[in-house]
C-alpha atoms as a PDB file:
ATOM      1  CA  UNK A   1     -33.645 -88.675  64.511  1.00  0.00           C
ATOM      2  CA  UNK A   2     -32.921 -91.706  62.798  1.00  0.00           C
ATOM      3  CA  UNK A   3     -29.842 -93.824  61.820  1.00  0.00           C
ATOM      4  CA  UNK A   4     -28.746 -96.976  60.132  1.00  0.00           C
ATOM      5  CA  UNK A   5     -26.392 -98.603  57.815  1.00  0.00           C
ATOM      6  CA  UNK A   6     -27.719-100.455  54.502  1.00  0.00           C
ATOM      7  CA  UNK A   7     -26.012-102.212  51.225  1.00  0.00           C
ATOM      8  CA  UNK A   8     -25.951-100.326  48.201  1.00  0.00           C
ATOM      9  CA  UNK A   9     -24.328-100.858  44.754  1.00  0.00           C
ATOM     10  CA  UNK A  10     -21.751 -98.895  46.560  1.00  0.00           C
ATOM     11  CA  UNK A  11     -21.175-100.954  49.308  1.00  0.00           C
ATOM     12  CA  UNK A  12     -22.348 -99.908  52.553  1.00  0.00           C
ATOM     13  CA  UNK A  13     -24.174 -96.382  53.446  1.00  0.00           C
ATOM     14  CA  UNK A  14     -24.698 -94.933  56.674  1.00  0.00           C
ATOM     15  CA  UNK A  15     -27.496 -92.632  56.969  1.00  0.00           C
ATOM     16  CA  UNK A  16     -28.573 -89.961  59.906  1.00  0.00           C
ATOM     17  CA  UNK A  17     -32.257 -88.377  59.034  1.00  0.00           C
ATOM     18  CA  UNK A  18     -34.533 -86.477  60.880  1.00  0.00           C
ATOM     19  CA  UNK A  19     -37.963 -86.241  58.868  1.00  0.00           C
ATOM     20  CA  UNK A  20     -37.412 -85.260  55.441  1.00  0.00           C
ATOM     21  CA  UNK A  21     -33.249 -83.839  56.123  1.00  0.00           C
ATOM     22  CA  UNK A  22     -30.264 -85.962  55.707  1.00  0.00           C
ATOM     23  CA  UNK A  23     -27.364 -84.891  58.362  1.00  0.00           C
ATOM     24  CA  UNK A  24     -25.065 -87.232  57.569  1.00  0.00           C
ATOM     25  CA  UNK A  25     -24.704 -89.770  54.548  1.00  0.00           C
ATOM     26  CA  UNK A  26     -21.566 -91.557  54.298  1.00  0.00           C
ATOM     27  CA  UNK A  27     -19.316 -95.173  54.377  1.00  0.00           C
ATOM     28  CA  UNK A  28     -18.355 -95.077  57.888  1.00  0.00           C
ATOM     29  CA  UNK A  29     -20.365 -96.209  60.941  1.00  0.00           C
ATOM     30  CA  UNK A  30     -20.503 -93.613  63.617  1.00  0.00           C
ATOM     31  CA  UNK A  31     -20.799 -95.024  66.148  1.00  0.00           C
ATOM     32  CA  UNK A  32     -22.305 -91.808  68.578  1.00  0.00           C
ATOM     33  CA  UNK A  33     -25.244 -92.449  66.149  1.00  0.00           C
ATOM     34  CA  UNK A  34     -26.116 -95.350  66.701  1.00  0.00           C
ATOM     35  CA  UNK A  35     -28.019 -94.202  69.589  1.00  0.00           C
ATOM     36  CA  UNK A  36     -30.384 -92.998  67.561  1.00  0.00           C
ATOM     37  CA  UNK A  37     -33.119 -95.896  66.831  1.00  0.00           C
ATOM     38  CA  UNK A  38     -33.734 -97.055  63.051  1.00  0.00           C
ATOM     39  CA  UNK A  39     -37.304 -96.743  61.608  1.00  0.00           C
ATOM     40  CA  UNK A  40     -39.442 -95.949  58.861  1.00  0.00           C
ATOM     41  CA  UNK A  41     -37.445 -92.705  57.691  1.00  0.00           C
ATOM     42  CA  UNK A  42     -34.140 -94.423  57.464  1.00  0.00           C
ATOM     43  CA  UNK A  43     -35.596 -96.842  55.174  1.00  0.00           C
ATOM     44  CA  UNK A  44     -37.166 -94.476  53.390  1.00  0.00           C
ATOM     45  CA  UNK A  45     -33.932 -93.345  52.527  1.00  0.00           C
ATOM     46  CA  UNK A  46     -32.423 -96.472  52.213  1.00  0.00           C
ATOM     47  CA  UNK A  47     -35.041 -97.112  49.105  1.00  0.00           C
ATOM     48  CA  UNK A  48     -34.728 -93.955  47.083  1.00  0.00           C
ATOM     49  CA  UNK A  49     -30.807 -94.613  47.150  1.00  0.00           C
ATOM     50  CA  UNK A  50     -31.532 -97.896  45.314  1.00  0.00           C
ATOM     51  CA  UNK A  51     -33.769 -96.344  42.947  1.00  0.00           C
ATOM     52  CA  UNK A  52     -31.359 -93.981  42.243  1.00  0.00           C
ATOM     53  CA  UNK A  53     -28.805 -96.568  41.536  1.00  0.00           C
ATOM     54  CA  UNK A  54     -31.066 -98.548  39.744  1.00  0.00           C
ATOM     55  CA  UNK A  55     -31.254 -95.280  37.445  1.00  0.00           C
ATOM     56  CA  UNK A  56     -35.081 -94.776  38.497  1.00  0.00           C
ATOM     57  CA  UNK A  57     -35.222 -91.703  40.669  1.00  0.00           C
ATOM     58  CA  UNK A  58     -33.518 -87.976  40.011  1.00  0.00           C
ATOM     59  CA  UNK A  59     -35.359 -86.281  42.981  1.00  0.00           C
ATOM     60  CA  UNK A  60     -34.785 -86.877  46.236  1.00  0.00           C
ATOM     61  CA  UNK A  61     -37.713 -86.135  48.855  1.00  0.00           C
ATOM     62  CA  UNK A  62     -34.783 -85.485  51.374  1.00  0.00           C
ATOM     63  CA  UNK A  63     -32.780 -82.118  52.006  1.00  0.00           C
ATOM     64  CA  UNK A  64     -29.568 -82.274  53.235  1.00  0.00           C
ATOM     65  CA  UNK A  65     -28.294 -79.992  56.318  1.00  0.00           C
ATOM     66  CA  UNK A  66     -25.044 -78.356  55.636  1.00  0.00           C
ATOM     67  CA  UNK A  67     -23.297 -77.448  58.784  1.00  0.00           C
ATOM     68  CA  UNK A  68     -19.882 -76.124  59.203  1.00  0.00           C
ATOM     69  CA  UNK A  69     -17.757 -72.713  58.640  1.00  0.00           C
ATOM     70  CA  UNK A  70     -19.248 -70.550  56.002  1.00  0.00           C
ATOM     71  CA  UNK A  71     -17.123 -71.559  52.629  1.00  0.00           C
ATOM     72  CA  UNK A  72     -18.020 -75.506  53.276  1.00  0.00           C
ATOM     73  CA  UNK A  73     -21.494 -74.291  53.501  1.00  0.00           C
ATOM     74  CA  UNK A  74     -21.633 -72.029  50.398  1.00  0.00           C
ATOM     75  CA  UNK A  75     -19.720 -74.741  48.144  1.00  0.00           C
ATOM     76  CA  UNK A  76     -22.125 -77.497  49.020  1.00  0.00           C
ATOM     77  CA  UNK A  77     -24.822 -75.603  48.361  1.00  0.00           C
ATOM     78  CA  UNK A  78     -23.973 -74.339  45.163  1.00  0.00           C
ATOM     79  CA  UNK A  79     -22.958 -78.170  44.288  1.00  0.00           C
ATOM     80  CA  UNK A  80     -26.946 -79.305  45.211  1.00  0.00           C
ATOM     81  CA  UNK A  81     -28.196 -76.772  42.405  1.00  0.00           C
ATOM     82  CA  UNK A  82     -26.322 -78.803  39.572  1.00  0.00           C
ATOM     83  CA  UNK A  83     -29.095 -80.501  38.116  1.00  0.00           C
ATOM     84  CA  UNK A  84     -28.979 -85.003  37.438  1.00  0.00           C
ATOM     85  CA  UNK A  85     -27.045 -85.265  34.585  1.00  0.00           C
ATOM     86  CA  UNK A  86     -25.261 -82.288  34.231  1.00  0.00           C
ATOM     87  CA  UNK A  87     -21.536 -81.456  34.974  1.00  0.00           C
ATOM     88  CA  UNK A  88     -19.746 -78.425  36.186  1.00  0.00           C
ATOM     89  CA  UNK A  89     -15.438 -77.979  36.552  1.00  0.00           C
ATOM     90  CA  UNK A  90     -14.137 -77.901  40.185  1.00  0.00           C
ATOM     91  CA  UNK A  91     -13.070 -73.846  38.885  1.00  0.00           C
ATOM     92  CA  UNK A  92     -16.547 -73.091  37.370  1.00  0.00           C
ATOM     93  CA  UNK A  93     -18.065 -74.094  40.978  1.00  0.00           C
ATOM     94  CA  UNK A  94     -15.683 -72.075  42.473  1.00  0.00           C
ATOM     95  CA  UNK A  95     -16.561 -68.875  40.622  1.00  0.00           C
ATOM     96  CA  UNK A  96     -19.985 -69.845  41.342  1.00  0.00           C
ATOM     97  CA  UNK A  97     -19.412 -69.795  44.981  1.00  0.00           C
ATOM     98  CA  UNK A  98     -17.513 -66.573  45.112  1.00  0.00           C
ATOM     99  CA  UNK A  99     -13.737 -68.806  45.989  1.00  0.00           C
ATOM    100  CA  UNK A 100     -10.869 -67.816  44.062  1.00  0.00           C
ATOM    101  CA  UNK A 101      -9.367 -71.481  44.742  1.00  0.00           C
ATOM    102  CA  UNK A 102     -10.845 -74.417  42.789  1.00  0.00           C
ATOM    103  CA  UNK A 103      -8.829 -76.968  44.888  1.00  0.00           C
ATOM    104  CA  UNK A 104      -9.868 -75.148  48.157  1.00  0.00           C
ATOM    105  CA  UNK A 105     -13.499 -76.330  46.442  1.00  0.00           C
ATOM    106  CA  UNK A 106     -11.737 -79.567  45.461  1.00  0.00           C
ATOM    107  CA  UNK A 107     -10.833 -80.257  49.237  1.00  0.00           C
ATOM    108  CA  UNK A 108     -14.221 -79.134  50.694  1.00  0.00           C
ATOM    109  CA  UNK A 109     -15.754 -81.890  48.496  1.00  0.00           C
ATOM    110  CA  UNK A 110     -13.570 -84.213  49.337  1.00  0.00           C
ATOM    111  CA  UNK A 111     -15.207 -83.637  53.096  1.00  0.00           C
ATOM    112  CA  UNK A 112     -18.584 -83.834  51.972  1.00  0.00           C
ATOM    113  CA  UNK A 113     -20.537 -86.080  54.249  1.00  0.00           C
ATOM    114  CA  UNK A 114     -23.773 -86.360  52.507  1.00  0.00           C
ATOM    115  CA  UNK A 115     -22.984 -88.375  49.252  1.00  0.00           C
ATOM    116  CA  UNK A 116     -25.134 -88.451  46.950  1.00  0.00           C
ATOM    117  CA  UNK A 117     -28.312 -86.384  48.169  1.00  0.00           C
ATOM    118  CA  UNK A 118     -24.903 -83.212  47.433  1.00  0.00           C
ATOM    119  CA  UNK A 119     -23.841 -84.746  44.119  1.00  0.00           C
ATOM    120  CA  UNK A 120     -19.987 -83.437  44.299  1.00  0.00           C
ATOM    121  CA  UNK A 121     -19.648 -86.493  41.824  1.00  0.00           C
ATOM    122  CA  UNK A 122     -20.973 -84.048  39.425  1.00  0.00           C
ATOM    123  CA  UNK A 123     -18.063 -81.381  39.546  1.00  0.00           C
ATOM    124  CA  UNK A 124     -15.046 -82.444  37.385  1.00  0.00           C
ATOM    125  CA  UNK A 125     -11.787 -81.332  36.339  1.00  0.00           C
ATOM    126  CA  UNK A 126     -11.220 -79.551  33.069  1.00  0.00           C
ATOM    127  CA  UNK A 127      -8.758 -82.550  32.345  1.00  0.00           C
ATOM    128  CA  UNK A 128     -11.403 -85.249  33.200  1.00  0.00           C
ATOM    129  CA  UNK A 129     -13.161 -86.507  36.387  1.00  0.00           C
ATOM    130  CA  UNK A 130     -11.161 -85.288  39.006  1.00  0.00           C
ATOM    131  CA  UNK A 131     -11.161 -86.951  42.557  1.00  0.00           C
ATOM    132  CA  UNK A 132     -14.341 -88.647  44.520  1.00  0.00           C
ATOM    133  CA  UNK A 133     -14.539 -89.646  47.680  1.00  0.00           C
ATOM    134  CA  UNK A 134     -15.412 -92.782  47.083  1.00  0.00           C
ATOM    135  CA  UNK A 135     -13.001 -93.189  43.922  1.00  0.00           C
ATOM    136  CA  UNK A 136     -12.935 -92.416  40.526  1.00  0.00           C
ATOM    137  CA  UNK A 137     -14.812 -95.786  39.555  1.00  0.00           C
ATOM    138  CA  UNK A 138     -17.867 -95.169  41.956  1.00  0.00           C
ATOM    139  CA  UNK A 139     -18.173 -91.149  40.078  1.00  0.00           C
ATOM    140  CA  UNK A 140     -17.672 -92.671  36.593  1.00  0.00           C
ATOM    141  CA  UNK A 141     -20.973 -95.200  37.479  1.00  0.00           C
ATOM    142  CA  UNK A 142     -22.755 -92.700  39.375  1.00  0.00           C
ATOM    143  CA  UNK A 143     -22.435 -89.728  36.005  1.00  0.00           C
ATOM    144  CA  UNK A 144     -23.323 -92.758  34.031  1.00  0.00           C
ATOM    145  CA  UNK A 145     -26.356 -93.313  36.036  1.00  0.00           C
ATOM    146  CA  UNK A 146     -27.292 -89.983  35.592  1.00  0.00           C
ATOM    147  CA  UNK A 147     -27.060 -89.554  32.464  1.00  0.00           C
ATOM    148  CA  UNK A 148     -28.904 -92.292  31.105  1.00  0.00           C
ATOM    149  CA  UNK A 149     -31.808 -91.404  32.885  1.00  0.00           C
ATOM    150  CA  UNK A 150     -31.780 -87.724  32.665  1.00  0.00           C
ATOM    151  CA  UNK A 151     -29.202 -86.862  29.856  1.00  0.00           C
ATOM    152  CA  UNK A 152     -26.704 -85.022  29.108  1.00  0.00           C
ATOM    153  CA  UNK A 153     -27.396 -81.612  28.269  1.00  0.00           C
ATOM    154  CA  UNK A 154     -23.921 -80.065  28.510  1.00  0.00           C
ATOM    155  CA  UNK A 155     -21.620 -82.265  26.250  1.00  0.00           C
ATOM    156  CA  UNK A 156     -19.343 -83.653  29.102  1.00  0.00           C
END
């Protein structure tokens, strides 16, 4: 395992990887992994998120680990099938994931821990961008991103 903390456009990212998995991608420093030494993988990680933000990746060579009850689980990985550039409505993910409650999918987002590399910037509100973590600003650029380098194939 490896952690560290970079600068993004975002500000700054804390990462936990072990080979090619992400366990943990978010602001805050945690400080229980800091144990964990910083190397080549970390970096590696560290560079795809800036060509990301620089609107020059889609693809990430790193697979996040989704731990936790069963319905946190199931929404976040329905969330990493919505392809760059595409959209989906907090109640369309829901049906999706078999939940009757789009803000019960609304608050498991709002938990995710591995921004970016599970794109719940991409799941919106039928009466415009919803919530993000990170704030409403940060999910405007990071759509924006996305859909100037892959498009927008669903008119959102």
């Amino acid at each position: 395992m490896e952690y560290g903390c970079f600068s993004t456009k975002l500000g700054k990212l804390c990462g936990l990887v072990d080979g090619g998995k992400v366990f943990y991608l978010d602001t805050l420093d945690v400080h229980e992994y800091r144990k964990h030494p910083q190397g080549s993988v970390i970096r590696l990680l560290e560079k795809e998120l800036t060509e990301y933000l620089d609107g020059k990746r889609q693809i990430f060579s790193f697979k996040p680990v989704v731990q936790g009850p069963y319905l946190r689980r199931r929404v976040l990985e329905e969330v990493t099938r919505i392809p760059c550039g595409k959209t989906i409505t907090y109640k369309e993910l829901a049906v999706s994931a078999g939940i009757r409650s789009p803000r019960l999918v609304g608050r498991i987002l709002s938990e995710n821990n591995i921004l970016i590399i599970i794109p719940c910037h991409r799941v919106v509100s039928v009466k415009g961008l919803g919530g993000y973590k990170l704030g409403v600003n940060v999910k405007k650029m990071l759509l924006d991103i996305e859909r100037s380098m892959c498009g927008d194939g669903n008119g959102r």
